[in-house]
Protein backbone atom coordinates (compact mmCIF):
# COMPACT_ATOMS: atom_id res chain seq x y z
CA UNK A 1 0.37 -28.90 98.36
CA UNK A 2 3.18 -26.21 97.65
CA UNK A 3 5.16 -28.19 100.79
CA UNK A 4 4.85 -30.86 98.28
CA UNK A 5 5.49 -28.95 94.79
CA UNK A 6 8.77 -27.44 96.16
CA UNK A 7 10.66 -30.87 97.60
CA UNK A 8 13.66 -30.70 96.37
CA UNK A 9 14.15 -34.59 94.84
CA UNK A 10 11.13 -33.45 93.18
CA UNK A 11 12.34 -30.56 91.65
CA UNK A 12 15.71 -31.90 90.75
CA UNK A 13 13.91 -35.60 88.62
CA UNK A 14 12.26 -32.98 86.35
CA UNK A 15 15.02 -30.12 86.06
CA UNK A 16 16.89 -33.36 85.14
CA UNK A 17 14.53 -34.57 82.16
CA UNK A 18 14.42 -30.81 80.99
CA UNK A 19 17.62 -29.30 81.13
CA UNK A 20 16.80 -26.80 83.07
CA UNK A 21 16.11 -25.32 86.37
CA UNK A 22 13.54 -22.97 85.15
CA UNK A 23 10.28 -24.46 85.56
CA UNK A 24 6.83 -23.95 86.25
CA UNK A 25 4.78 -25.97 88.17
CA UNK A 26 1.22 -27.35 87.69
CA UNK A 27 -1.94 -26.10 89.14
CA UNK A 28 -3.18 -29.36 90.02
CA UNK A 29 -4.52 -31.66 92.78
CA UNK A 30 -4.63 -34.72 95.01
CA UNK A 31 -6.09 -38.03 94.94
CA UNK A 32 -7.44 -39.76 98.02
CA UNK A 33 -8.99 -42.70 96.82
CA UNK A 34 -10.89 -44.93 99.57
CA UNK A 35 -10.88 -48.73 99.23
CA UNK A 36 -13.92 -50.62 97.44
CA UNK A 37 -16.57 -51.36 99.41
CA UNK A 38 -17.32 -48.21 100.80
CA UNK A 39 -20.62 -46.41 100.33
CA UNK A 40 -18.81 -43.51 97.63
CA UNK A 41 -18.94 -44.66 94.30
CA UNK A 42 -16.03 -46.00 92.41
CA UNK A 43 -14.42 -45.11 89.38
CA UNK A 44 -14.77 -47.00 85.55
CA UNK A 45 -11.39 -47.06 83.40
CA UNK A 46 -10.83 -44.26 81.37
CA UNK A 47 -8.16 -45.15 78.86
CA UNK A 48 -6.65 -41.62 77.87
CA UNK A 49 -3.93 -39.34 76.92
CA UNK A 50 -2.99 -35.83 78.40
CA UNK A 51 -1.12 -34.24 74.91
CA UNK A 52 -2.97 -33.55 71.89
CA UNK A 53 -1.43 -35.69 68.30
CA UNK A 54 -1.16 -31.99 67.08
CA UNK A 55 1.46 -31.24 68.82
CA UNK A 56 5.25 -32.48 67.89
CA UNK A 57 7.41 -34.12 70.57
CA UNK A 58 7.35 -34.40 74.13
CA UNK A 59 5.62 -31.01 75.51
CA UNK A 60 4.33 -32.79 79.22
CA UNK A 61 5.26 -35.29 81.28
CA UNK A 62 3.30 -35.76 84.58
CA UNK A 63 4.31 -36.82 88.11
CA UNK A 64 2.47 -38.56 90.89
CA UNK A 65 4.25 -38.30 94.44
CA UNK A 66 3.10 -40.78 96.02
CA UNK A 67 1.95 -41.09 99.72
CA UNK A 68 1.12 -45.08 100.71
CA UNK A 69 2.17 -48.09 99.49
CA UNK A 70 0.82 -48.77 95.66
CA UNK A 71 0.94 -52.50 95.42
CA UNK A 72 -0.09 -54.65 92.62
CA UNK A 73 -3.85 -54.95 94.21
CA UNK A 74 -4.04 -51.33 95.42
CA UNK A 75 -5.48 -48.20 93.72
CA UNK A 76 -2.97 -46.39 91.44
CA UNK A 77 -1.56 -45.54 88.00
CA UNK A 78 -2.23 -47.93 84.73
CA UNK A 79 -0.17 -47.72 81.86
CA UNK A 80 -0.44 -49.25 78.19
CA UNK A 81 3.31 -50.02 78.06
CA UNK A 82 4.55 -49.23 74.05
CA UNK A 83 1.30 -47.18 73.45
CA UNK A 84 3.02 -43.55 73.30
CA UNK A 85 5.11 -44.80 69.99
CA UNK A 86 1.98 -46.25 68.36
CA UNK A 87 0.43 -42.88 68.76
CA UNK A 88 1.37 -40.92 65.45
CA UNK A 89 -0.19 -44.23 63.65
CA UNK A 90 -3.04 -44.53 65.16
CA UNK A 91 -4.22 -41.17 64.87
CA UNK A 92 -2.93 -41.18 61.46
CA UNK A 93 -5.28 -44.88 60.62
CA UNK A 94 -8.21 -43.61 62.65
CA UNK A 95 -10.12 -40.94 60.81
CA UNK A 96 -12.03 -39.16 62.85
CA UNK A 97 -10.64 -39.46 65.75
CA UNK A 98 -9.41 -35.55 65.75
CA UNK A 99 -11.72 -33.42 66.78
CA UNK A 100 -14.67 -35.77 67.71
CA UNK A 101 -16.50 -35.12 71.36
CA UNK A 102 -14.18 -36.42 73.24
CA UNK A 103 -11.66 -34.36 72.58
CA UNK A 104 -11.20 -31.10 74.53
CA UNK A 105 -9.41 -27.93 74.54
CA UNK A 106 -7.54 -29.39 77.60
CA UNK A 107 -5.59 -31.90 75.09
CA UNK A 108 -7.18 -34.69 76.54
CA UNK A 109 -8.56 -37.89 74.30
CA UNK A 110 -10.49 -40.55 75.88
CA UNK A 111 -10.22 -44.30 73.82
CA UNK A 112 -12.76 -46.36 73.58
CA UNK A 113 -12.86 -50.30 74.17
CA UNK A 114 -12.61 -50.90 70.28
CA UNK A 115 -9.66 -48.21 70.26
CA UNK A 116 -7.92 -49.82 73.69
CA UNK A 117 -7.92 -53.28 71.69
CA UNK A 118 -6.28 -52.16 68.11
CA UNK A 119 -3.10 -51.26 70.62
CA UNK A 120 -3.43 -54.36 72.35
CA UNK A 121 -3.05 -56.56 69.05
CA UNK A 122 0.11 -54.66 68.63
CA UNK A 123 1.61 -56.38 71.18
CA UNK A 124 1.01 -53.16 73.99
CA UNK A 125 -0.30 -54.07 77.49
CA UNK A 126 -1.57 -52.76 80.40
CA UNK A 127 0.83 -52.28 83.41
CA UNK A 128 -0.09 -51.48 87.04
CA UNK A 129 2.47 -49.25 88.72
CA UNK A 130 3.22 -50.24 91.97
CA UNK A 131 5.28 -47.72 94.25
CA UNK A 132 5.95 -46.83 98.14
CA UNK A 133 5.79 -43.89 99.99
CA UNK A 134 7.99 -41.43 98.80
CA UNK A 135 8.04 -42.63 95.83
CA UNK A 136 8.08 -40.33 92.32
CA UNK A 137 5.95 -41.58 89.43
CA UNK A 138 6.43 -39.97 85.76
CA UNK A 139 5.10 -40.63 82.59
CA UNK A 140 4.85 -39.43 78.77
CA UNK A 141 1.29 -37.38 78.76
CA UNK A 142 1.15 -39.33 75.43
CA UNK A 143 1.06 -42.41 77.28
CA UNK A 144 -2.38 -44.34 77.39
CA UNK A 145 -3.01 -44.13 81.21
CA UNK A 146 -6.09 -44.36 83.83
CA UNK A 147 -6.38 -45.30 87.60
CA UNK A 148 -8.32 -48.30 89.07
CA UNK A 149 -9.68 -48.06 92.69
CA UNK A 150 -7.82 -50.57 95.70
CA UNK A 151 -9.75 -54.21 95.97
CA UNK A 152 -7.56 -54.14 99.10
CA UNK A 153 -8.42 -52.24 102.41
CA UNK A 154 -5.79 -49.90 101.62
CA UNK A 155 -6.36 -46.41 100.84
CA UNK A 156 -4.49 -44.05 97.84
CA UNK A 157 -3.05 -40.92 98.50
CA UNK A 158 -0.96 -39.18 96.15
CA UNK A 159 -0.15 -35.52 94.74
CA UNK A 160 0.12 -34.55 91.33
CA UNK A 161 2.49 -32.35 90.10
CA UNK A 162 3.74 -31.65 86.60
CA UNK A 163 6.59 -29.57 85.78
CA UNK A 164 7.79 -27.96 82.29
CA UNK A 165 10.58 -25.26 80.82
CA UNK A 166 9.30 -21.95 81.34
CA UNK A 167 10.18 -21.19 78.27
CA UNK A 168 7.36 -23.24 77.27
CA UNK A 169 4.90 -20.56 78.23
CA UNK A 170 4.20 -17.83 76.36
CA UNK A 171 3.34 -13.87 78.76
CA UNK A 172 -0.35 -14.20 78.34
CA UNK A 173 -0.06 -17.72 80.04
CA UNK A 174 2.40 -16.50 82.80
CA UNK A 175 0.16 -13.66 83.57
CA UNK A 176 -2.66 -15.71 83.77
CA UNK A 177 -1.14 -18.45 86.03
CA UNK A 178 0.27 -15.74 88.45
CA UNK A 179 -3.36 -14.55 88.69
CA UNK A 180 -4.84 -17.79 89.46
CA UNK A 181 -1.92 -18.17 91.84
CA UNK A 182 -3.36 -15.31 93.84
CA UNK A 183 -6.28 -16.46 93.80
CA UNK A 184 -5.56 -20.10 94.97
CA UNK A 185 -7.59 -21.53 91.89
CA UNK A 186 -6.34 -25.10 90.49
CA UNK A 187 -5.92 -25.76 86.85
CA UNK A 188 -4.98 -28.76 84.73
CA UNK A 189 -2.04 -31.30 84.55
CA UNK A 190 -0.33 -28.99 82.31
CA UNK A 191 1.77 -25.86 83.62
CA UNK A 192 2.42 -23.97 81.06
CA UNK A 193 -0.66 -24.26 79.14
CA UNK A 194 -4.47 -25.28 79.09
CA UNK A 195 -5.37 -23.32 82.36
CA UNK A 196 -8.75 -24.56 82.63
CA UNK A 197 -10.34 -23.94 86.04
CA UNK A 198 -13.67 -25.38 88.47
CA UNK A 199 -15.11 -22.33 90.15
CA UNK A 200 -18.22 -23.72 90.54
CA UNK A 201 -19.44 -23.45 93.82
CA UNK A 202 -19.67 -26.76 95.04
CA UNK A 203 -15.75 -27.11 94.99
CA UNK A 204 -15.53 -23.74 97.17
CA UNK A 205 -16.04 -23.86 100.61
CA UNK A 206 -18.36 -22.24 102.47
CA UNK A 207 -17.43 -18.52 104.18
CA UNK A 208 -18.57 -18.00 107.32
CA UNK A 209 -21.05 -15.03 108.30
CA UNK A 210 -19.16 -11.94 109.94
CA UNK A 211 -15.81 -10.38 109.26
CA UNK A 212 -13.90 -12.65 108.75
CA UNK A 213 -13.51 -15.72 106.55
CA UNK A 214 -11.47 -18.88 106.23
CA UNK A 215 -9.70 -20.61 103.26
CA UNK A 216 -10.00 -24.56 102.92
CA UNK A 217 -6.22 -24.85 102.92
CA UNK A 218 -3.24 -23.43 104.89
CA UNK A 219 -1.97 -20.18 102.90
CA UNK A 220 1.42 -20.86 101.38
CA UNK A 221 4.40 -19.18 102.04
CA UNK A 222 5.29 -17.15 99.28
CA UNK A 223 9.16 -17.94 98.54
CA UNK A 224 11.15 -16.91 95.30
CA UNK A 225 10.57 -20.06 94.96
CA UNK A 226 7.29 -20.53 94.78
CA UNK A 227 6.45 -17.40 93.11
CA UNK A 228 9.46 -18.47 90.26
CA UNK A 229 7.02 -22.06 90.56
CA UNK A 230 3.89 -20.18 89.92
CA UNK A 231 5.18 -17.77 87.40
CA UNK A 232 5.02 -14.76 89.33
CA UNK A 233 8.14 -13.29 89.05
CA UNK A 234 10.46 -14.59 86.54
CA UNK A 235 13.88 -16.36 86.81
């Protein structure tokens, strides 16, 4: 993952959107999505955004680096192209809509099918992303956005990685994030903010009996950085 978080086209597409080389780097995951058919279950739709109407401006924009081929019948990244300027308005015509269960601390609102619909009529519609490997994918958190799962044999695999100023964070959050770092726990989409975690066992892997244990994952290696990345040490 941190191979992954410190490439440097990677680093350079958001230092370019921000202005700045200082950043910090999401907590977050991968995606390895099988093809339908299999015996796991698959995934509904679940229209969303990833920034809360409370806050003003851009304040995330998330990345996907992508791993195999994301073709227009392959799992991947939907977008409701001209949804993130209709936002304001229809928070503002929707009362309600602030504060009701599915909205989390996280800054995450789901939309239903009545909601998905009312941005539809307004002349919004939904795009598939298609990309290859080695291909960067970024998008305004206040975009409406979901996967779908392949209907080809093909499989997903992807990374995602968010990046923001980190200026953005305030030294509660950066002392926080440097000790999840250590202790190799994964947060949200957001880096500088919402640091949610999953501890629940059934996420962790299983130690094995005697004196020594193993982690999941490969240890990274601890460059400036990384640490810088992580918000460890500061710039």
């Amino acid at each position: 993952m941190w191979e992954a978080r410190t490439e440097d086209g990677v680093i350079e597409a958001f230092a370019k959107l921000w202005g700045t080389n200082e950043l910090l780097v999401s907590f977050d995951g991968m995606n390895f999505t099988l093809p339908s058919g299999t015996t796991l279950p698959q995934t509904k739709p679940w229209p969303h955004i990833d920034q809360s109407p409370l806050r003003e401006g851009m304040q995330c924009v998330q990345g996907i680096l992508n791993f195999a081929p994301n073709g227009p019948q392959d799992g991947g990244l939907l977008v409701m192209k001209g949804s993130t300027k209709l936002m304001p308005e229809f928070f503002k015509t929707h009362s309600g809509t602030i504060g009701r269960e599915t909205w989390g601390p996280s800054d995450w609102f789901g939309f239903d099918e009545g909601e998905v619909k009312w941005f539809k009529d307004r002349g919004c519609e939904i795009h598939k992303v298609t990309a290859e490997a080695g291909d960067l994918i970024l998008w305004d958190s206040r975009t409406m956005h979901f996967n779908c799962v392949p209907s080809t044999q093909n499989v997903r695999a992807v990374v995602y990685a968010c990046y923001t100023p980190a200026s953005f964070a305030t030294a509660d959050i950066l002392q926080q994030k440097g000790e999840l770092f250590d202790q190799r726990i994964g947060t949200t989409h957001w880096p500088h903010d919402n640091l949610f975690t999953e501890t629940s066992d059934e996420h962790r892997p299983e130690e094995e009996e005697g004196d020594l244990t193993k982690r999941l994952n490969e240890e990274p290696i601890e460059t400036d950085l990384v640490l810088k990345l992580a918000g460890k040490i500061p710039y």
